[in-house]
Each structure stands twice: as C-alpha cells, then as structure tokens.
PDB file of N, CA and C in Angstrom:
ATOM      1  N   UNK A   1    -146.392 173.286  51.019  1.00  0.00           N
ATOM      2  CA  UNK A   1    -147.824 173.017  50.843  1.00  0.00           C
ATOM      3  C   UNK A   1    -148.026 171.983  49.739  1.00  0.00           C
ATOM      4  N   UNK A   2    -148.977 171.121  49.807  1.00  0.00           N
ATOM      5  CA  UNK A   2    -149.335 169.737  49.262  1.00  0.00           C
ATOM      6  C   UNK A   2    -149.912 170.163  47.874  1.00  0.00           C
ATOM      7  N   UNK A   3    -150.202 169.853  47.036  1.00  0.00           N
ATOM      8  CA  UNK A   3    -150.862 170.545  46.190  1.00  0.00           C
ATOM      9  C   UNK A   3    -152.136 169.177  45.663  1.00  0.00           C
ATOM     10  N   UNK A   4    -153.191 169.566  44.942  1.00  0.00           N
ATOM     11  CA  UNK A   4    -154.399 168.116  45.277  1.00  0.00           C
ATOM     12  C   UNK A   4    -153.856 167.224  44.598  1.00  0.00           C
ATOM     13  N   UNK A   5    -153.217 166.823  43.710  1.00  0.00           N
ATOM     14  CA  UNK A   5    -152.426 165.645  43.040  1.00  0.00           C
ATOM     15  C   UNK A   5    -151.784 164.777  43.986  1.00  0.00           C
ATOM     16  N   UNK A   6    -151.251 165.338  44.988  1.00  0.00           N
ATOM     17  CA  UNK A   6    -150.180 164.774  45.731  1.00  0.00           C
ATOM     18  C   UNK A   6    -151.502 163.810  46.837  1.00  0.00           C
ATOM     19  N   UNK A   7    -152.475 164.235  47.080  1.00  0.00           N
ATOM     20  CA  UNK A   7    -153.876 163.327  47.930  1.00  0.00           C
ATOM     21  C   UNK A   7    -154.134 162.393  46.640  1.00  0.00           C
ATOM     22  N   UNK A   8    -153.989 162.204  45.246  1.00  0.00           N
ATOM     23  CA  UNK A   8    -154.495 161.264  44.695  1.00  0.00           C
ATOM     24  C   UNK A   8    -153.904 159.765  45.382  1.00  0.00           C
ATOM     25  N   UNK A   9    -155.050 159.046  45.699  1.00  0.00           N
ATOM     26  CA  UNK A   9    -153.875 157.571  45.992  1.00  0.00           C
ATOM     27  C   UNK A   9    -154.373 156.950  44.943  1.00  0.00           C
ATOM     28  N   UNK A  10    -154.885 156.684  43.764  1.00  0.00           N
ATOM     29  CA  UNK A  10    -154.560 155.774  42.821  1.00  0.00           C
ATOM     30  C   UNK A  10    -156.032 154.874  43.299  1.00  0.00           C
ATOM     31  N   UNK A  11    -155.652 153.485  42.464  1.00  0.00           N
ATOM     32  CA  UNK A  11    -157.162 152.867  42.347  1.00  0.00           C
ATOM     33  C   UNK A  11    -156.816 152.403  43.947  1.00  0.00           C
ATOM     34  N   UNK A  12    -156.269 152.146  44.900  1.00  0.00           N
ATOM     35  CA  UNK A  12    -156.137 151.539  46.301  1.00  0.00           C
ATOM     36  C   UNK A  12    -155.955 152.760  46.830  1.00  0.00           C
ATOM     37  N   UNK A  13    -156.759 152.844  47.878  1.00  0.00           N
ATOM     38  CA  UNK A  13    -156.837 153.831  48.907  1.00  0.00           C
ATOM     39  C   UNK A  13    -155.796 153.738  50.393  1.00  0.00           C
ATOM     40  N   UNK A  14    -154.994 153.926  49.960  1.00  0.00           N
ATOM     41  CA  UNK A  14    -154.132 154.056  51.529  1.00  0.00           C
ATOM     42  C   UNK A  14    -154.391 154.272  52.909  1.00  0.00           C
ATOM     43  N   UNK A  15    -155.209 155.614  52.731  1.00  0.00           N
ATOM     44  CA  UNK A  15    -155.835 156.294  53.704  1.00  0.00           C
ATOM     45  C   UNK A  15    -157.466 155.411  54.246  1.00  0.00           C
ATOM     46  N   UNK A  16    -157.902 155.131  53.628  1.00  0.00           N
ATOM     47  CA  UNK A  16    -158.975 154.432  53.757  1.00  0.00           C
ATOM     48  C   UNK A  16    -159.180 152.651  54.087  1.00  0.00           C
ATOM     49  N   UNK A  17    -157.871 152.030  53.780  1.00  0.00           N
ATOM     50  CA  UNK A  17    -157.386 151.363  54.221  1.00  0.00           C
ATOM     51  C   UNK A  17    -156.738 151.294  55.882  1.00  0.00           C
ATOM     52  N   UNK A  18    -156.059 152.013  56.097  1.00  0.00           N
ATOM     53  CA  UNK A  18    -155.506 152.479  57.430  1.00  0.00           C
ATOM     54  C   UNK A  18    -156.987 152.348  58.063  1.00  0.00           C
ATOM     55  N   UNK A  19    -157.899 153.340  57.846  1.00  0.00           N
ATOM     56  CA  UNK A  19    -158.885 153.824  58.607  1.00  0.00           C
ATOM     57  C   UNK A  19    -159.902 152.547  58.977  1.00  0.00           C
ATOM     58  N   UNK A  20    -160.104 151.747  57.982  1.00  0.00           N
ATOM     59  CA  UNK A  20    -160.867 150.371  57.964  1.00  0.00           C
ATOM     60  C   UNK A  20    -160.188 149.275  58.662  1.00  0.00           C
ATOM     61  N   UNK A  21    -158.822 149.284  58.748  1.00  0.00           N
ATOM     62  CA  UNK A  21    -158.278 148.477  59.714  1.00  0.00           C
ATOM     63  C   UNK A  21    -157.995 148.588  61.487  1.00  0.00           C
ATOM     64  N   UNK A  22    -157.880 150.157  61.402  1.00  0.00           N
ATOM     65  CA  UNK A  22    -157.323 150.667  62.696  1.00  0.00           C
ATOM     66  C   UNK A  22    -159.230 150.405  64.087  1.00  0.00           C
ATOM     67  N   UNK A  23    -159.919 150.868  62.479  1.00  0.00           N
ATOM     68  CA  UNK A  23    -161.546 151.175  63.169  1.00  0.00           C
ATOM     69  C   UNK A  23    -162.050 149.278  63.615  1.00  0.00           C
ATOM     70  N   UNK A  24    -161.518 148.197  62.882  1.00  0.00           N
ATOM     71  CA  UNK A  24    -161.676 146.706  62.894  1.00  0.00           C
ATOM     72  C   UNK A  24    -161.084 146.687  63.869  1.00  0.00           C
ATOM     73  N   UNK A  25    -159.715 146.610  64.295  1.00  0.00           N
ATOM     74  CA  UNK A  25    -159.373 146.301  65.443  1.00  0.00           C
ATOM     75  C   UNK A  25    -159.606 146.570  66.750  1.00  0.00           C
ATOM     76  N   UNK A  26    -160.136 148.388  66.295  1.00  0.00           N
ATOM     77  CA  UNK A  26    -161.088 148.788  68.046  1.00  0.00           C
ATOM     78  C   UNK A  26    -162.399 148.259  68.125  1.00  0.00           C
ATOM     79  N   UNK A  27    -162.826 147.878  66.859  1.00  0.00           N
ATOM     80  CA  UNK A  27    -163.668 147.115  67.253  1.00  0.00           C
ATOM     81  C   UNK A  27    -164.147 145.389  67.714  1.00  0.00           C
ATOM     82  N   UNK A  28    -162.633 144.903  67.788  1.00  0.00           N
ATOM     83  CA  UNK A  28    -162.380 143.719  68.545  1.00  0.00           C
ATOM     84  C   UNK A  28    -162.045 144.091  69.485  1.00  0.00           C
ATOM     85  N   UNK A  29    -161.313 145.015  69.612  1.00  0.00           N
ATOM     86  CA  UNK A  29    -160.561 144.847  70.878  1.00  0.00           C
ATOM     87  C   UNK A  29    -161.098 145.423  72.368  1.00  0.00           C
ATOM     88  N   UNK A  30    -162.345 145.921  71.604  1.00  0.00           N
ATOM     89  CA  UNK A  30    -163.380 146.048  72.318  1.00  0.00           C
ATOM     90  C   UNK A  30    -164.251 145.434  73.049  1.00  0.00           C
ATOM     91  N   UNK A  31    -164.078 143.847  72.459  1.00  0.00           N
ATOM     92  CA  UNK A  31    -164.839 142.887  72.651  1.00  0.00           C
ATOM     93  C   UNK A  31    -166.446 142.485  71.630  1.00  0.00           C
ATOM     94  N   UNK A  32    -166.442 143.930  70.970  1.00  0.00           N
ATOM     95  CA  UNK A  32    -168.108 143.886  70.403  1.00  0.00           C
ATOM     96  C   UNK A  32    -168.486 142.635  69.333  1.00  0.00           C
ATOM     97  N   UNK A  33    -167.574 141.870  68.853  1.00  0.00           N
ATOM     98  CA  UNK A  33    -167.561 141.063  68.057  1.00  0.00           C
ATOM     99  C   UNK A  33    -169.109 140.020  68.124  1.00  0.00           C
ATOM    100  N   UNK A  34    -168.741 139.400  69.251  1.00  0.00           N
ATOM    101  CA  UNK A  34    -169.953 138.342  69.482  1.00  0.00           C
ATOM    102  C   UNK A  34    -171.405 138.775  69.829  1.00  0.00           C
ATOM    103  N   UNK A  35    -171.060 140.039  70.231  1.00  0.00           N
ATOM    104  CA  UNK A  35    -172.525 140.808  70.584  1.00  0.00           C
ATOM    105  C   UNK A  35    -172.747 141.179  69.042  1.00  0.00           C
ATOM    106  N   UNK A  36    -172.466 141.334  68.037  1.00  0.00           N
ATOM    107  CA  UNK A  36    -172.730 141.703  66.809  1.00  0.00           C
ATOM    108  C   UNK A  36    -173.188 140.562  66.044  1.00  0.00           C
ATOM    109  N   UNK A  37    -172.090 139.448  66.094  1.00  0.00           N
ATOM    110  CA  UNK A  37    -172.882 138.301  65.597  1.00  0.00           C
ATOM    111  C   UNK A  37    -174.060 137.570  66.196  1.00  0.00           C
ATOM    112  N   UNK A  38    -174.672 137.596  67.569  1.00  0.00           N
ATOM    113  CA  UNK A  38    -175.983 137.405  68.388  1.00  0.00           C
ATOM    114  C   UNK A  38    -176.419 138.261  67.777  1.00  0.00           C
ATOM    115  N   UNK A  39    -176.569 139.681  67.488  1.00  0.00           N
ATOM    116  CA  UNK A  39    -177.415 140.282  66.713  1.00  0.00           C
ATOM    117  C   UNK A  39    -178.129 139.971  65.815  1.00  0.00           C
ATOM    118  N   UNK A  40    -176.615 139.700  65.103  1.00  0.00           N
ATOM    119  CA  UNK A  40    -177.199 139.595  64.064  1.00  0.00           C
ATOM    120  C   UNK A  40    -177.824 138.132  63.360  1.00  0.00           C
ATOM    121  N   UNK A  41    -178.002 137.607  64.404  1.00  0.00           N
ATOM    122  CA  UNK A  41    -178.569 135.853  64.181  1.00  0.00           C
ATOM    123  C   UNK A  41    -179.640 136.293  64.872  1.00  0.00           C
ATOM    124  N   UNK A  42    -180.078 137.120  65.365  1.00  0.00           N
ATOM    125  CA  UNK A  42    -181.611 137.498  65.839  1.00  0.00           C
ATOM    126  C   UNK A  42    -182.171 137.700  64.913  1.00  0.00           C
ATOM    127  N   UNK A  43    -181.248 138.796  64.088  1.00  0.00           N
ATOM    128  CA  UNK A  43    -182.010 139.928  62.910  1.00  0.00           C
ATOM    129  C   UNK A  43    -182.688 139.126  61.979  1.00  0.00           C
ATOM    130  N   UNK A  44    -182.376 137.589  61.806  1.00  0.00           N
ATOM    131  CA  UNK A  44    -182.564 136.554  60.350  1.00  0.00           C
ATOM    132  C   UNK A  44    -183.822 136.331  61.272  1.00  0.00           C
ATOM    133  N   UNK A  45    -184.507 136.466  62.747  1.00  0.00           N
ATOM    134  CA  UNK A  45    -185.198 135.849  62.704  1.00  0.00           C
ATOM    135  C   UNK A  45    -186.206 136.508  63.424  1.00  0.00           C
ATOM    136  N   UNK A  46    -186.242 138.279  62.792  1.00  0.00           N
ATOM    137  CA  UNK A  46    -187.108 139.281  63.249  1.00  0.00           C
ATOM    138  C   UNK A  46    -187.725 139.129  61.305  1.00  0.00           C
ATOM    139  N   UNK A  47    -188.452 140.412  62.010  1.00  0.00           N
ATOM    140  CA  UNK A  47    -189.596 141.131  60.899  1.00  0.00           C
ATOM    141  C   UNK A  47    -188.684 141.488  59.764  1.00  0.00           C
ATOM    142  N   UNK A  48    -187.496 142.190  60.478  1.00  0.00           N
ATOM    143  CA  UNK A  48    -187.120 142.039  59.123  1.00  0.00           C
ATOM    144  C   UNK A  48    -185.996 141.456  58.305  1.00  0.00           C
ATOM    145  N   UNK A  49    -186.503 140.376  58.542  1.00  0.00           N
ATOM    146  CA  UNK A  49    -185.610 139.186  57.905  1.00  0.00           C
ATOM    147  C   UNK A  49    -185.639 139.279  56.462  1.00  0.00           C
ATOM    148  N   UNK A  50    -187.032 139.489  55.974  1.00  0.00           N
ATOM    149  CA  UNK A  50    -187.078 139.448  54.667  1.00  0.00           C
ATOM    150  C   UNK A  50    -186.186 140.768  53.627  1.00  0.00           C
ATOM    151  N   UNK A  51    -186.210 141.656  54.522  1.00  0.00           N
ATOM    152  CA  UNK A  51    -185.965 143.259  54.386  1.00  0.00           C
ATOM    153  C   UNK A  51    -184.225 142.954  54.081  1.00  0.00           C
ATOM    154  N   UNK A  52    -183.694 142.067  54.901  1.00  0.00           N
ATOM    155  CA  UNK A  52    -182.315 141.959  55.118  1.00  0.00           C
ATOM    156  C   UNK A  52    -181.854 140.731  54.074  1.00  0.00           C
ATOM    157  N   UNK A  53    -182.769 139.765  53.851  1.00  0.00           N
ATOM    158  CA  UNK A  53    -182.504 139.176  52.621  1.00  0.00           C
ATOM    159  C   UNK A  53    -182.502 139.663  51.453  1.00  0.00           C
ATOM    160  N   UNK A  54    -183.549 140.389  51.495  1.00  0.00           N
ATOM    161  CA  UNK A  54    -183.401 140.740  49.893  1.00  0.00           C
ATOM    162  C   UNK A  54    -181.841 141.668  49.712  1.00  0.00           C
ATOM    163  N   UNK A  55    -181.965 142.311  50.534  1.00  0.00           N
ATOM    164  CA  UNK A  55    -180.281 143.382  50.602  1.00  0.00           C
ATOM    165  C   UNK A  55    -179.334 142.475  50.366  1.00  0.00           C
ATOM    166  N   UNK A  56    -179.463 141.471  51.149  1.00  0.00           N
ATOM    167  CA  UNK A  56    -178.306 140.584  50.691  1.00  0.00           C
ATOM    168  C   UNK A  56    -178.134 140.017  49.090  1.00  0.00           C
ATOM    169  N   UNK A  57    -179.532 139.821  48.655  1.00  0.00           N
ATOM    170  CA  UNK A  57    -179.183 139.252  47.383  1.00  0.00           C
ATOM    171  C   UNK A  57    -178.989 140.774  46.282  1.00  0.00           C
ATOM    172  N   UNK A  58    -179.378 141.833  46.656  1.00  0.00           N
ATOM    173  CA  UNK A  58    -178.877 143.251  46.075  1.00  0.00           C
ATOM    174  C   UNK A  58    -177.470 143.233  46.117  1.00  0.00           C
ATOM    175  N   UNK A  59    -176.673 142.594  47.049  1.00  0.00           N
ATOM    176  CA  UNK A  59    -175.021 142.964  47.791  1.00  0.00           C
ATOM    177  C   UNK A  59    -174.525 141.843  46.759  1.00  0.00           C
ATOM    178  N   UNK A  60    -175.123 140.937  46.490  1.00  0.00           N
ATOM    179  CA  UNK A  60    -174.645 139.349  45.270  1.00  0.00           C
ATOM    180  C   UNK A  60    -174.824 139.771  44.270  1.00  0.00           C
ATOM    181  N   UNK A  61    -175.519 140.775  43.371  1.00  0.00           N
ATOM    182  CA  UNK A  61    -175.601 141.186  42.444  1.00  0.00           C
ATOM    183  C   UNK A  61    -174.240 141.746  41.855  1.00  0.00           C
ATOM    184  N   UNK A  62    -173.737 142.619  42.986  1.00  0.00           N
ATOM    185  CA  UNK A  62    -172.416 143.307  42.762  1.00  0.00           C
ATOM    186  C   UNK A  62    -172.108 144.293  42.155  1.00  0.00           C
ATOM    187  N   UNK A  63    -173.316 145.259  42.168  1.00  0.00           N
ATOM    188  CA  UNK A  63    -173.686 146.850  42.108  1.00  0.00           C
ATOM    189  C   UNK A  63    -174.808 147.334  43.038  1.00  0.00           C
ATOM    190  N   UNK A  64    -174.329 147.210  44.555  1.00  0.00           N
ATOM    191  CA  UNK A  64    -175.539 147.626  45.157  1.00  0.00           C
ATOM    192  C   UNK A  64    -176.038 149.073  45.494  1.00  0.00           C
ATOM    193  N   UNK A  65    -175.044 149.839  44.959  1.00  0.00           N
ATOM    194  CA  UNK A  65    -175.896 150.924  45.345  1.00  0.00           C
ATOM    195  C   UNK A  65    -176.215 151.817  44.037  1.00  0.00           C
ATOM    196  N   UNK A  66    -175.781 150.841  42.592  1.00  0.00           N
ATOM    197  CA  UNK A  66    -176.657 151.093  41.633  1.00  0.00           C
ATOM    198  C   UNK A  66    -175.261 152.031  40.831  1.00  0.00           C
ATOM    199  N   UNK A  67    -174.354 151.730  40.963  1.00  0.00           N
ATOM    200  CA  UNK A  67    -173.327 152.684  40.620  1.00  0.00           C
ATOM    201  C   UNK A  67    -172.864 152.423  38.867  1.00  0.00           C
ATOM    202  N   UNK A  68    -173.000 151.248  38.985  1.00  0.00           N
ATOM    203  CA  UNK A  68    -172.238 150.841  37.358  1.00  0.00           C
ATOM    204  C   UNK A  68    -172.957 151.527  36.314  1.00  0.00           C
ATOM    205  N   UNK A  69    -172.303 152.433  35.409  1.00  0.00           N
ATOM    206  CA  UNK A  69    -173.016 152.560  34.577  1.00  0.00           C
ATOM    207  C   UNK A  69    -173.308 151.730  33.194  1.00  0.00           C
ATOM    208  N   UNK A  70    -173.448 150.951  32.884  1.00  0.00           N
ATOM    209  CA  UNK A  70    -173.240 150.224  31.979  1.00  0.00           C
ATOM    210  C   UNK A  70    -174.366 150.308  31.025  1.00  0.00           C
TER     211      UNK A  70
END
C-alpha cells in the first residue's frame, strides 16, 4: 500500500501532464480542431466579444483566478 507522500509529484505534475496530453490528442484526432477555431472566430464577433476580451486581458495579467497572494 502507497502511503500519501509517495502521490506527491513535486512542482511538475506527471499525472496531469499525461492527462492534458492524452485528452489534446483525442481531441485532434477527433478532428474537432477547426470546428473550435470557427468558433471561436465567431465568438470575437458575437455579444460577447467584449465579455471574452476583457478575460483575455485578466489571462495577461497572470493571476487570473486571483490566486497570488502577494
């Protein structure tokens, strides 16, 4: 039996890595790629364009979900 030390992976996530790559590739290999980018070149030019800009400049900041404590 594992004991919880042995799940630490350190500042790089192993497991989460795997999972972000394996989930990218079904999602090419799916084909969904270009239907995502048509999307999302619609989305810049719906209602909420503005809604999705500003997020973007929240995501450039480089604490977007407000985490740093500083």
């Amino acid at each position: 039996m594992q004991n919880d030390k042995s799940r630490i992976e350190g500042e790089g996530s192993y497991s989460g890595t795997k999972d972000y790559s394996d989930r990218t590739a079904g999602f090419i290999k799916k084909g969904k790629v270009d239907k995502a980018a048509k999307d999302a070149v619609h989305s810049l030019d719906s209602p909420e364009a503005a809604e999705l800009k500003q997020a973007e400049e929240k995501g450039k900041k480089g604490d977007p979900r407000g985490m740093d404590k500083k």
